[in-house]
N, C-alpha and C. Protein backbone atom coordinates (compact mmCIF):
# COMPACT_ATOMS: atom_id res chain seq x y z
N UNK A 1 40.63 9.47 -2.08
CA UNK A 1 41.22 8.49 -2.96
C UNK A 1 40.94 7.10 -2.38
N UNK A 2 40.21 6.20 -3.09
CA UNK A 2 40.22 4.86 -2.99
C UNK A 2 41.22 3.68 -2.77
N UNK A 3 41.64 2.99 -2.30
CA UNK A 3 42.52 1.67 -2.67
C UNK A 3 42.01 0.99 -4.09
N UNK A 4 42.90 0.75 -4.98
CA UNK A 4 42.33 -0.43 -5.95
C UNK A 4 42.88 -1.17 -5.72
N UNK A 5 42.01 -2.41 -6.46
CA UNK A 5 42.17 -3.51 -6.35
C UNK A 5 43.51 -4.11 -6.68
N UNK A 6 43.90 -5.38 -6.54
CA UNK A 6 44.65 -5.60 -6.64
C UNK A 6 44.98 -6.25 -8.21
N UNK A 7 44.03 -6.23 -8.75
CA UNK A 7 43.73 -6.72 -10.45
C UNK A 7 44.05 -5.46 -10.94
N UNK A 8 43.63 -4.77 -10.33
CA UNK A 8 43.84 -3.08 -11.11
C UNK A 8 45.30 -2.67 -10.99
N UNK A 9 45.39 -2.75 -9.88
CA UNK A 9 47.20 -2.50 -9.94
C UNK A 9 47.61 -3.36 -10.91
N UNK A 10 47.96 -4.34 -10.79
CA UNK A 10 48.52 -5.55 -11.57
C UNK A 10 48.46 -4.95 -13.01
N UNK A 11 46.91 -5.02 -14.04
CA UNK A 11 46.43 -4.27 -14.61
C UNK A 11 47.23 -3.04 -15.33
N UNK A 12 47.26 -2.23 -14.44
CA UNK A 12 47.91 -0.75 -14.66
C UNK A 12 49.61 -1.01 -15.14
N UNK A 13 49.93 -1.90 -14.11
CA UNK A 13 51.49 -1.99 -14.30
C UNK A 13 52.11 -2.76 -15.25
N UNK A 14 51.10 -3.67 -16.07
CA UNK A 14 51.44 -4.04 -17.21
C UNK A 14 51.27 -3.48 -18.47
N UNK A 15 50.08 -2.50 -18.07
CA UNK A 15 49.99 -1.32 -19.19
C UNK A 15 51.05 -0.36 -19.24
N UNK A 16 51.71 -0.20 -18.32
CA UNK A 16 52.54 1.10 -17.59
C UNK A 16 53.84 0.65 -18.43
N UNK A 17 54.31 -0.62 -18.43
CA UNK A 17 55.19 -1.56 -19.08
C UNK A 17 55.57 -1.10 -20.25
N UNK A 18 54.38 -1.46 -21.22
CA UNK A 18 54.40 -1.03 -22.39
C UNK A 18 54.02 0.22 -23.08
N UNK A 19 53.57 0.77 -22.16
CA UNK A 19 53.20 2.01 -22.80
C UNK A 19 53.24 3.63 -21.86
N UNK A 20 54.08 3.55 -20.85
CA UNK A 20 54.36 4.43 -19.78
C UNK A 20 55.52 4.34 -19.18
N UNK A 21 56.40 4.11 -19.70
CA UNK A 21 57.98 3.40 -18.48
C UNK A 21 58.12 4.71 -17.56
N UNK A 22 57.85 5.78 -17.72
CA UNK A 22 58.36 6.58 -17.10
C UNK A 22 57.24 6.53 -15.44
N UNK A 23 56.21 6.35 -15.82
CA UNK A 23 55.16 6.36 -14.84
C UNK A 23 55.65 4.93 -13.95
N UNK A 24 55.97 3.93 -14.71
CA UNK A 24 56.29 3.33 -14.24
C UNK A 24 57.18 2.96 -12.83
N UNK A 25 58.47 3.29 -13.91
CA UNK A 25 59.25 3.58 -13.08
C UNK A 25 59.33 4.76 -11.59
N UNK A 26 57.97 6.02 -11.84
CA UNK A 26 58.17 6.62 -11.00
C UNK A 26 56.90 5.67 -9.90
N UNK A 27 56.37 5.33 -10.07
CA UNK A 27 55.52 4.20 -9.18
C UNK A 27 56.50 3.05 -8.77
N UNK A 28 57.56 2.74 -9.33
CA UNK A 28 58.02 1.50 -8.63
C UNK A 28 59.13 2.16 -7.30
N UNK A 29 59.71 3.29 -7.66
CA UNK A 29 60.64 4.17 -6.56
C UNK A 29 59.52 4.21 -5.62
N UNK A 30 58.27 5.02 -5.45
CA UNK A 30 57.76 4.75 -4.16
C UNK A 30 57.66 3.86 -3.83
N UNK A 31 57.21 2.74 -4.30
CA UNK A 31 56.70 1.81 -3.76
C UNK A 31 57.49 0.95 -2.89
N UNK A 32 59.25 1.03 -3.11
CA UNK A 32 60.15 0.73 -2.45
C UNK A 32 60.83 1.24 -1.71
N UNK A 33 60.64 2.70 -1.94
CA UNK A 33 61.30 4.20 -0.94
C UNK A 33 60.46 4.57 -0.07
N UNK A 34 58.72 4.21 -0.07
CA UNK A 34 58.08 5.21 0.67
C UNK A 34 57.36 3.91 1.22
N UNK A 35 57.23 2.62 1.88
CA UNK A 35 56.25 1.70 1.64
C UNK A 35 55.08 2.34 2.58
N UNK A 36 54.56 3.34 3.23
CA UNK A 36 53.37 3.76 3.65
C UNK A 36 52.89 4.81 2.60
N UNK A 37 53.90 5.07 1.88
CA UNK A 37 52.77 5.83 0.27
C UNK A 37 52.00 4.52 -0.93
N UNK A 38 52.53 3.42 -0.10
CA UNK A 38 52.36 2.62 -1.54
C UNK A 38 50.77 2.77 -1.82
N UNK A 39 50.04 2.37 -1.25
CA UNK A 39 48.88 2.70 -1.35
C UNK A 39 48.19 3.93 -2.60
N UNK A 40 48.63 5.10 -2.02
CA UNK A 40 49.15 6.32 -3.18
C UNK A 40 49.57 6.09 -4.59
N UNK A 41 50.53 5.35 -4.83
CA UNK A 41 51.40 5.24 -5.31
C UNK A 41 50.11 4.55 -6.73
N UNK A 42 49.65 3.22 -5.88
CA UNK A 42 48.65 1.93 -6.77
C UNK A 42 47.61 3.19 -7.12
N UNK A 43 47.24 3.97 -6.04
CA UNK A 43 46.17 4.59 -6.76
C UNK A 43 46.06 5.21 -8.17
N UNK A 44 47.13 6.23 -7.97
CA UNK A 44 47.92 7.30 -8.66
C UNK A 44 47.93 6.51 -10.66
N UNK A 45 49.04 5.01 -10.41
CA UNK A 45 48.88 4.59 -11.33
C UNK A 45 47.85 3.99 -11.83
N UNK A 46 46.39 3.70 -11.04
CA UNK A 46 45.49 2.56 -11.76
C UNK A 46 44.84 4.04 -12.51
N UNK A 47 44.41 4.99 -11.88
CA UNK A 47 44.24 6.65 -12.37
C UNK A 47 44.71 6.56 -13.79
N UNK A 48 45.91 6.67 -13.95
CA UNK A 48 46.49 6.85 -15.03
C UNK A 48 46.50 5.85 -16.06
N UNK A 49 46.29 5.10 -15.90
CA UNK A 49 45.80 3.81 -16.64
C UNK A 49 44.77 3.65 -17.11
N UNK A 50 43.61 3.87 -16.54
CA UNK A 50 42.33 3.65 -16.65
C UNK A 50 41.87 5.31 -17.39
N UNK A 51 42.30 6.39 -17.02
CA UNK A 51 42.43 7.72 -17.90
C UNK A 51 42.83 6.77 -19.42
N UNK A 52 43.88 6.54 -19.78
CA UNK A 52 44.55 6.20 -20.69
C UNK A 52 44.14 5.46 -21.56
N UNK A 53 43.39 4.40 -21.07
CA UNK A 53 42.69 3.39 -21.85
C UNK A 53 41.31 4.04 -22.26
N UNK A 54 40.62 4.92 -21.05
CA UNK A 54 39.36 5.34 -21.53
C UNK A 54 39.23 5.51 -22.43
N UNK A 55 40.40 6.82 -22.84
CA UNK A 55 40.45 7.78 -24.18
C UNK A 55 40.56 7.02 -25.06
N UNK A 56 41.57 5.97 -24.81
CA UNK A 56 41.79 5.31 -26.01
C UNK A 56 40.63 4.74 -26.84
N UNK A 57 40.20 3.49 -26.09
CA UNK A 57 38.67 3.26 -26.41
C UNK A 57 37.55 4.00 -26.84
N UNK A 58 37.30 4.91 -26.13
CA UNK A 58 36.88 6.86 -26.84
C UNK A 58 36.72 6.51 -27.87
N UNK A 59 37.89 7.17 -28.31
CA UNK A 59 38.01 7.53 -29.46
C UNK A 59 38.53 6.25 -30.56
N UNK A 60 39.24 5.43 -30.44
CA UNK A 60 38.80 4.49 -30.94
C UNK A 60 37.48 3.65 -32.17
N UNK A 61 36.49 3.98 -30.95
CA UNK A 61 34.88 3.51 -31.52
C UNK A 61 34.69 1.77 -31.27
N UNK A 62 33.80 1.71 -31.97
CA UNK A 62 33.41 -0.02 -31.93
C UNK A 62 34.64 -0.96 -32.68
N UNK A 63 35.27 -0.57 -33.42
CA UNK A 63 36.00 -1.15 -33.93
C UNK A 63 37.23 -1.39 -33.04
N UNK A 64 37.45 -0.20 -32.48
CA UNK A 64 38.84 -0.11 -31.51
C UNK A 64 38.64 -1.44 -30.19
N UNK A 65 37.61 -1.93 -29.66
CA UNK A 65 37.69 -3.13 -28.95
C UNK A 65 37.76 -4.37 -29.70
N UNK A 66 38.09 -4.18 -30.67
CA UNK A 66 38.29 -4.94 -31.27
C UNK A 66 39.84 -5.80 -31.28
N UNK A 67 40.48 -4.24 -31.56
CA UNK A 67 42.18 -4.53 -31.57
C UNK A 67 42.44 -4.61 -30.41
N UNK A 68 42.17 -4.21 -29.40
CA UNK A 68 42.13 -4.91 -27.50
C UNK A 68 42.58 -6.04 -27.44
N UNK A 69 41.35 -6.77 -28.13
CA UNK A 69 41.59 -8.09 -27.24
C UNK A 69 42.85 -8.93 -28.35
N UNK A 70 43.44 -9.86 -27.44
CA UNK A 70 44.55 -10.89 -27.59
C UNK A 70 44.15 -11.86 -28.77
N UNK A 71 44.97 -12.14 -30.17
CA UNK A 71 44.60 -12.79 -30.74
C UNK A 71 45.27 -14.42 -30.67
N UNK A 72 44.59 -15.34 -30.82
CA UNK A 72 44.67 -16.71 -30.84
C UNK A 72 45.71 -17.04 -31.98
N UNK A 73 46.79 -17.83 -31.41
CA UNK A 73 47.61 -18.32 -32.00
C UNK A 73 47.49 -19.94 -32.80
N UNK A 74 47.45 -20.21 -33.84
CA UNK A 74 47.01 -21.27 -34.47
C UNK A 74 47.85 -22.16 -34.66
């Protein structure tokens, strides 16, 4: 298992936010109960994140990066 980055964590845990609380939340208990798993912990969730989005995008298609990105407020 790799370290990620620190964009990736970040990344993950704002995805995790909205669309995982439970992962979340079980990544934020280590990270404060175990601090030599944390490492683990970032991996575990950028994993699950980056799984998550793959599929999404997947299956999705060309159109689905579409609804991704952030729209401009006028």
């Amino acid at each position: 298992m790799t370290h990620p980055t620190p964009d990736d964590v970040h990344s993950a845990v704002h995805w995790a936010l909205s669309h995982d609380l439970a992962a979340l939340l079980a990544y934020r208990q280590v990270g404060h109960l175990d601090r030599s798993a944390r490492w683990q912990a970032d991996a575990a969730l950028v994993a699950r994140w980056q799984d998550a989005t793959r599929t999404g995008l997947r299956d999705a298609g060309p159109r689905g990066l579409v609804a991704e990105l952030p729209r401009a407020h006028c």
